[in-house]
Protein backbone atom coordinates (compact mmCIF):
# COMPACT_ATOMS: atom_id res chain seq x y z
CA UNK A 1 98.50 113.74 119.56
CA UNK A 2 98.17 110.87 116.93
CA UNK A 3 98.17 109.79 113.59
CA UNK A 4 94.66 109.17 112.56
CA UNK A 5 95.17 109.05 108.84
CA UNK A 6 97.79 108.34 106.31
CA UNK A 7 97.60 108.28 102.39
CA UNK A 8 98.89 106.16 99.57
CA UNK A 9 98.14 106.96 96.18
CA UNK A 10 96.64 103.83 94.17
CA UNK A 11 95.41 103.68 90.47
CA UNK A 12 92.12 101.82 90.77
CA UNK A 13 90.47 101.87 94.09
CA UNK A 14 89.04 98.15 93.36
CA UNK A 15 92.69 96.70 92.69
CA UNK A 16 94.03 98.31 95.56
CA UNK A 17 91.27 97.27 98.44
CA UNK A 18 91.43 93.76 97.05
CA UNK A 19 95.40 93.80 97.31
CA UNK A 20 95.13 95.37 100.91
CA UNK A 21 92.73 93.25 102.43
CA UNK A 22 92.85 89.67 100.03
CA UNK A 23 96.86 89.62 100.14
CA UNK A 24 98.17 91.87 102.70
CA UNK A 25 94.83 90.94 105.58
CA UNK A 26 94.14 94.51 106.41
CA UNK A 27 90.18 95.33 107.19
CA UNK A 28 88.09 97.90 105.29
CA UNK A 29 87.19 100.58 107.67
CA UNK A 30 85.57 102.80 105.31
CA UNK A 31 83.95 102.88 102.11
CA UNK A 32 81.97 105.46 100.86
CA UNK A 33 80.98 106.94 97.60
CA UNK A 34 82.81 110.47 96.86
CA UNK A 35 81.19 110.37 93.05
CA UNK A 36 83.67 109.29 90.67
CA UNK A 37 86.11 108.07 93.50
CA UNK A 38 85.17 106.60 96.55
CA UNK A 39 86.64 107.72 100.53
CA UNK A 40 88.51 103.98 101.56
CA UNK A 41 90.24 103.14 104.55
CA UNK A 42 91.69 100.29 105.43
CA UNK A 43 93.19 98.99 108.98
CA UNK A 44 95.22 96.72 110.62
CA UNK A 45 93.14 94.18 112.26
CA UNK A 46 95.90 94.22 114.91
CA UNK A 47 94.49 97.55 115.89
CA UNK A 48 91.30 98.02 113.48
CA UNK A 49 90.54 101.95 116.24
CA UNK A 50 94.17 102.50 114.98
CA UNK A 51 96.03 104.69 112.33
CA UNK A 52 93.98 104.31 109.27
CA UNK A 53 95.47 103.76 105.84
CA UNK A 54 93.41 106.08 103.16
CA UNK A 55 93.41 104.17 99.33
CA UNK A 56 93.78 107.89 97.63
CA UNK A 57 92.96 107.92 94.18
CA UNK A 58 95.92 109.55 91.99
CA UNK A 59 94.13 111.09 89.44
CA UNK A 60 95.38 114.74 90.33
CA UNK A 61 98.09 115.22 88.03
CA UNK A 62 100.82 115.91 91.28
CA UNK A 63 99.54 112.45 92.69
CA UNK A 64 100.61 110.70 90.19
CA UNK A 65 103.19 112.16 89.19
CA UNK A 66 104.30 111.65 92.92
CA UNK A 67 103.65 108.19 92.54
CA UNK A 68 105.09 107.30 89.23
CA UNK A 69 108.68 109.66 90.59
CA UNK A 70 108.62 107.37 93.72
CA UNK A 71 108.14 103.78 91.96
CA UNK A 72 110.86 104.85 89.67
CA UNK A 73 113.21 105.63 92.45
CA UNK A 74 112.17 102.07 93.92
CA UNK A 75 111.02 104.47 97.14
CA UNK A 76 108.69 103.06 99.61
CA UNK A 77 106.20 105.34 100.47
CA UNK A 78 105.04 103.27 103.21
CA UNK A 79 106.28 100.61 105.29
CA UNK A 80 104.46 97.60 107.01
CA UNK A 81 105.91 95.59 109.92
CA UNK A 82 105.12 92.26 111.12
CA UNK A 83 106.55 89.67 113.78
CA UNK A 84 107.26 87.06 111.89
CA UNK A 85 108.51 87.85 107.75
CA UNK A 86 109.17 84.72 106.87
CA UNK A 87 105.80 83.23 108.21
CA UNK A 88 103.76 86.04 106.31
């Protein structure tokens, strides 16, 4: 068994996928209209068949309120690693 998929709530889809792939280099996997919201992925380009990261819309009430408990906490909800901080 795997992890296929794994969530992070964002506040605008656009913002996010242009913060995941422009800043951080992941890939878009997936993007496909869902009506008002839209179904993203995004992967690592280290393993773009890997674990991918869904861009989750938090416009149910418990997603954001999920979101805005764990940014006030200053608690990560995910974590990236790389091999080299100081050269990314």
């Amino acid at each position: 068994m795997k992890i296929a998929l794994t969530s992070v709530m964002v506040d605008d889809q656009d913002r996010a996928l242009a913060f995941y792939t422009g800043r951080l280099g992941f890939l878009t996997k997936q993007d496909i209209p869902m009506g008002q919201y839209r179904w993203i992925t995004v992967v690592s380009p280290e393993a773009p068949d890997g674990v991918e990261l869904v861009l989750e819309p938090n416009a149910h009430p418990a997603g954001r309120a999920f979101q805005e408990a764990m940014f006030a906490d200053g608690l990560p909800v995910a974590t990236f690693a790389v091999a080299d901080v100081h050269g990314e």
